[in-house]
C-alpha atoms as a PDB file:
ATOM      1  CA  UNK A   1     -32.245  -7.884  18.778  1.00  0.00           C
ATOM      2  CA  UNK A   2     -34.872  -5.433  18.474  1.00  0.00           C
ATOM      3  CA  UNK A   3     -35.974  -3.361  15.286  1.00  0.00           C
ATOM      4  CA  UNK A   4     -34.353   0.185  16.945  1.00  0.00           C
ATOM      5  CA  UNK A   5     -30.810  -1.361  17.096  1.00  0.00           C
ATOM      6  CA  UNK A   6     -30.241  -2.851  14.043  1.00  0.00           C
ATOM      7  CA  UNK A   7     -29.673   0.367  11.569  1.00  0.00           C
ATOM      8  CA  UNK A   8     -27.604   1.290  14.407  1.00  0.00           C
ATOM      9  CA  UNK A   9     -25.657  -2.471  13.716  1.00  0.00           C
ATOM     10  CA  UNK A  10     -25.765  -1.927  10.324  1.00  0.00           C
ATOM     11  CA  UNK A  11     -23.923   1.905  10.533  1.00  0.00           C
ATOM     12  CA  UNK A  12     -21.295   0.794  12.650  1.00  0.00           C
ATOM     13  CA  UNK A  13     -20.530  -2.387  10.584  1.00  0.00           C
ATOM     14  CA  UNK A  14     -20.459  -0.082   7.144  1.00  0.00           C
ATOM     15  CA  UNK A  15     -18.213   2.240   8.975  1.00  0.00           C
ATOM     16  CA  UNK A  16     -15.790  -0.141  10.091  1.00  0.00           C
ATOM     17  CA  UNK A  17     -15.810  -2.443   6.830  1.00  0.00           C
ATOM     18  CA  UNK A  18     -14.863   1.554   5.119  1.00  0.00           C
ATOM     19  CA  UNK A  19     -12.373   2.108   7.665  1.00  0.00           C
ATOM     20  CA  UNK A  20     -10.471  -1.044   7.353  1.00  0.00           C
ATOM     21  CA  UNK A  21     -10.231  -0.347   3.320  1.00  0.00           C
ATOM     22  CA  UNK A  22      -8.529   2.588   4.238  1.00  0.00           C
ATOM     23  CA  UNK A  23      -5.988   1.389   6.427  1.00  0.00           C
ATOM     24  CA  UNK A  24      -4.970  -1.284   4.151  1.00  0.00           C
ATOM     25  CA  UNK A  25      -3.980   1.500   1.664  1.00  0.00           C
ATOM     26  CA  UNK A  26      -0.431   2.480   2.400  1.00  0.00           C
ATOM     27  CA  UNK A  27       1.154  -0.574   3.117  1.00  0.00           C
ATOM     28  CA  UNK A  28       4.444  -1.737   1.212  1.00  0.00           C
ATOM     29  CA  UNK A  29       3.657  -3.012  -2.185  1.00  0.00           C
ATOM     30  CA  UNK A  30       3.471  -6.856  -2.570  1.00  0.00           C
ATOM     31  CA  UNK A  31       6.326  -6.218  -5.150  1.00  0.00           C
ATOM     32  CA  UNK A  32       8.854  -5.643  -2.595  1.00  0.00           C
ATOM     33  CA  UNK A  33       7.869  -8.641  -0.581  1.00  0.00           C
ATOM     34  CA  UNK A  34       7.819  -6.578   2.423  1.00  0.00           C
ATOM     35  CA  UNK A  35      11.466  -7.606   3.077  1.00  0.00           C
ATOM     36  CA  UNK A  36      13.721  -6.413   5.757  1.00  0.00           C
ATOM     37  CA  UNK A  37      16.382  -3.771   3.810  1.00  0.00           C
ATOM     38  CA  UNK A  38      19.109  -4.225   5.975  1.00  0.00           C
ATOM     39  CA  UNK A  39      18.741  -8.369   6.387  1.00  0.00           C
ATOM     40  CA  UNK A  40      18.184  -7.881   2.580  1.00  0.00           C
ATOM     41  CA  UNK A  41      21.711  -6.409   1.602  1.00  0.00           C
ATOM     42  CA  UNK A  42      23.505  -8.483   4.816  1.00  0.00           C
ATOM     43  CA  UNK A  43      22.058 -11.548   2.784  1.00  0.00           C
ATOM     44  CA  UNK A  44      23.845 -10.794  -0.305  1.00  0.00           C
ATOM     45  CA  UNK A  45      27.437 -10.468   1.858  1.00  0.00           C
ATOM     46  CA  UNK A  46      27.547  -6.593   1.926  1.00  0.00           C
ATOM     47  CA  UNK A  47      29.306  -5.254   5.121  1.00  0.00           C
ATOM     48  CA  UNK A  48      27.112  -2.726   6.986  1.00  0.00           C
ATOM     49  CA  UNK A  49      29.187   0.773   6.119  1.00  0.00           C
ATOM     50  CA  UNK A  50      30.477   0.162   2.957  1.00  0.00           C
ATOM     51  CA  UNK A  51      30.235   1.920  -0.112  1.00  0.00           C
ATOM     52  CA  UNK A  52      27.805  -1.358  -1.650  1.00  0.00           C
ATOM     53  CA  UNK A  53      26.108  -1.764   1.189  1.00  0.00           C
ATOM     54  CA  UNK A  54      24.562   2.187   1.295  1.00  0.00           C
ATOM     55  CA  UNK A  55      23.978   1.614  -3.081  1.00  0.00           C
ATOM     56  CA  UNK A  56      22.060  -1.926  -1.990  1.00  0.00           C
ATOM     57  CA  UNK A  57      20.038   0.293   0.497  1.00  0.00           C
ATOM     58  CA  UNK A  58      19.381   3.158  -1.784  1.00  0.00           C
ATOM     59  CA  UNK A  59      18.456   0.932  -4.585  1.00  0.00           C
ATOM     60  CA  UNK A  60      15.694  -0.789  -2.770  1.00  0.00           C
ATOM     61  CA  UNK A  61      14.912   2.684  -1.153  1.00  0.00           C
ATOM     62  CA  UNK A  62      14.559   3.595  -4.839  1.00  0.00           C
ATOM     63  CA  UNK A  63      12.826   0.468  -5.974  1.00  0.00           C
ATOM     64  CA  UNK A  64      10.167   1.224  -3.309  1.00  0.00           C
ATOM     65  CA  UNK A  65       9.347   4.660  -3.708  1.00  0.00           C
ATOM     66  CA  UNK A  66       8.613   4.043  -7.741  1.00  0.00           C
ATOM     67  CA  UNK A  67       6.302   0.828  -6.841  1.00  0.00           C
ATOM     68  CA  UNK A  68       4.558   3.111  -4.851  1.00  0.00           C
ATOM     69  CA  UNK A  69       4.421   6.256  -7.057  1.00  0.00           C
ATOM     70  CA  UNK A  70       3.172   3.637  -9.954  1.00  0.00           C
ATOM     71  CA  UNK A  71       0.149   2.440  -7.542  1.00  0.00           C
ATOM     72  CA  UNK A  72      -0.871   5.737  -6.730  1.00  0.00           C
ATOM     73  CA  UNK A  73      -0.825   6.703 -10.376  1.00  0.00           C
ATOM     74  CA  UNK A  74      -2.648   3.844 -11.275  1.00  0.00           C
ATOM     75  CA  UNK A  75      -5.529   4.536  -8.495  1.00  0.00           C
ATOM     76  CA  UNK A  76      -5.610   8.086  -9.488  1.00  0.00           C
ATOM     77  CA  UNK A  77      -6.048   6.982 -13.307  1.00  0.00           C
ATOM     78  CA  UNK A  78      -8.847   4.819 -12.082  1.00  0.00           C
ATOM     79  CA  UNK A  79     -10.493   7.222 -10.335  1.00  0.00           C
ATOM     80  CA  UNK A  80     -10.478  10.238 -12.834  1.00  0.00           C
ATOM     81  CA  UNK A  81     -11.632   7.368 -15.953  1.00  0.00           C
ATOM     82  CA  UNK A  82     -14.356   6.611 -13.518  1.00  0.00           C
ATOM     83  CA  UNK A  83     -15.298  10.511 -13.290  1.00  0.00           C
ATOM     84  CA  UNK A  84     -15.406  10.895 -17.043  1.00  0.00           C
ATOM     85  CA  UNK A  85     -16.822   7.572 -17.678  1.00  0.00           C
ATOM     86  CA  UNK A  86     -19.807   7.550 -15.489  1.00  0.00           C
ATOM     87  CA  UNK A  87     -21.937   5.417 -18.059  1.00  0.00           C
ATOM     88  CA  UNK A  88     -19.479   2.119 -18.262  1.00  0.00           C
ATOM     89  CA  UNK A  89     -19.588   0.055 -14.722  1.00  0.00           C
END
């Protein structure tokens, strides 16, 4: 490898380390296990339709949205302590 290609190696290895961060970012939250919903509330002997079934969805629907809402809070806590901290690592 020559001398003129590696900052180009180097670039496109930064960019694509950077880009895989990101696309880790909005997956489901480890909290929910990443379980199937509907296999979920068909375990627990709800019949698709019914009036427990919808609740089992809507509580995990629920469950989900608030794990999420918490991580995002947390990341944006981190981010504005790191703005008004810049002296502490």
């Amino acid at each position: 490898m020559s001398f003129a290609t590696a900052p180009r190696l180097l670039i496109a290895v930064g960019l694509a380390v950077a880009l895989s961060a990101c696309a880790g970012r909005y997956q489901t939250p480890t909290a929910m296990g990443g379980d199937d919903d509907d296999a979920v509330c068909q375990g627990r002997g709800l019949a698709v339709g019914s009036p427990e079934y919808v609740a089992c969805r809507k509580d995990r629907d629920v469950q989900r949205s608030a794990a999420l809402a918490r991580s995002d809070r947390r990341q944006r806590d981190l981010g504005e302590y790191m703005l008004n901290h810049p002296d502490r690592p």
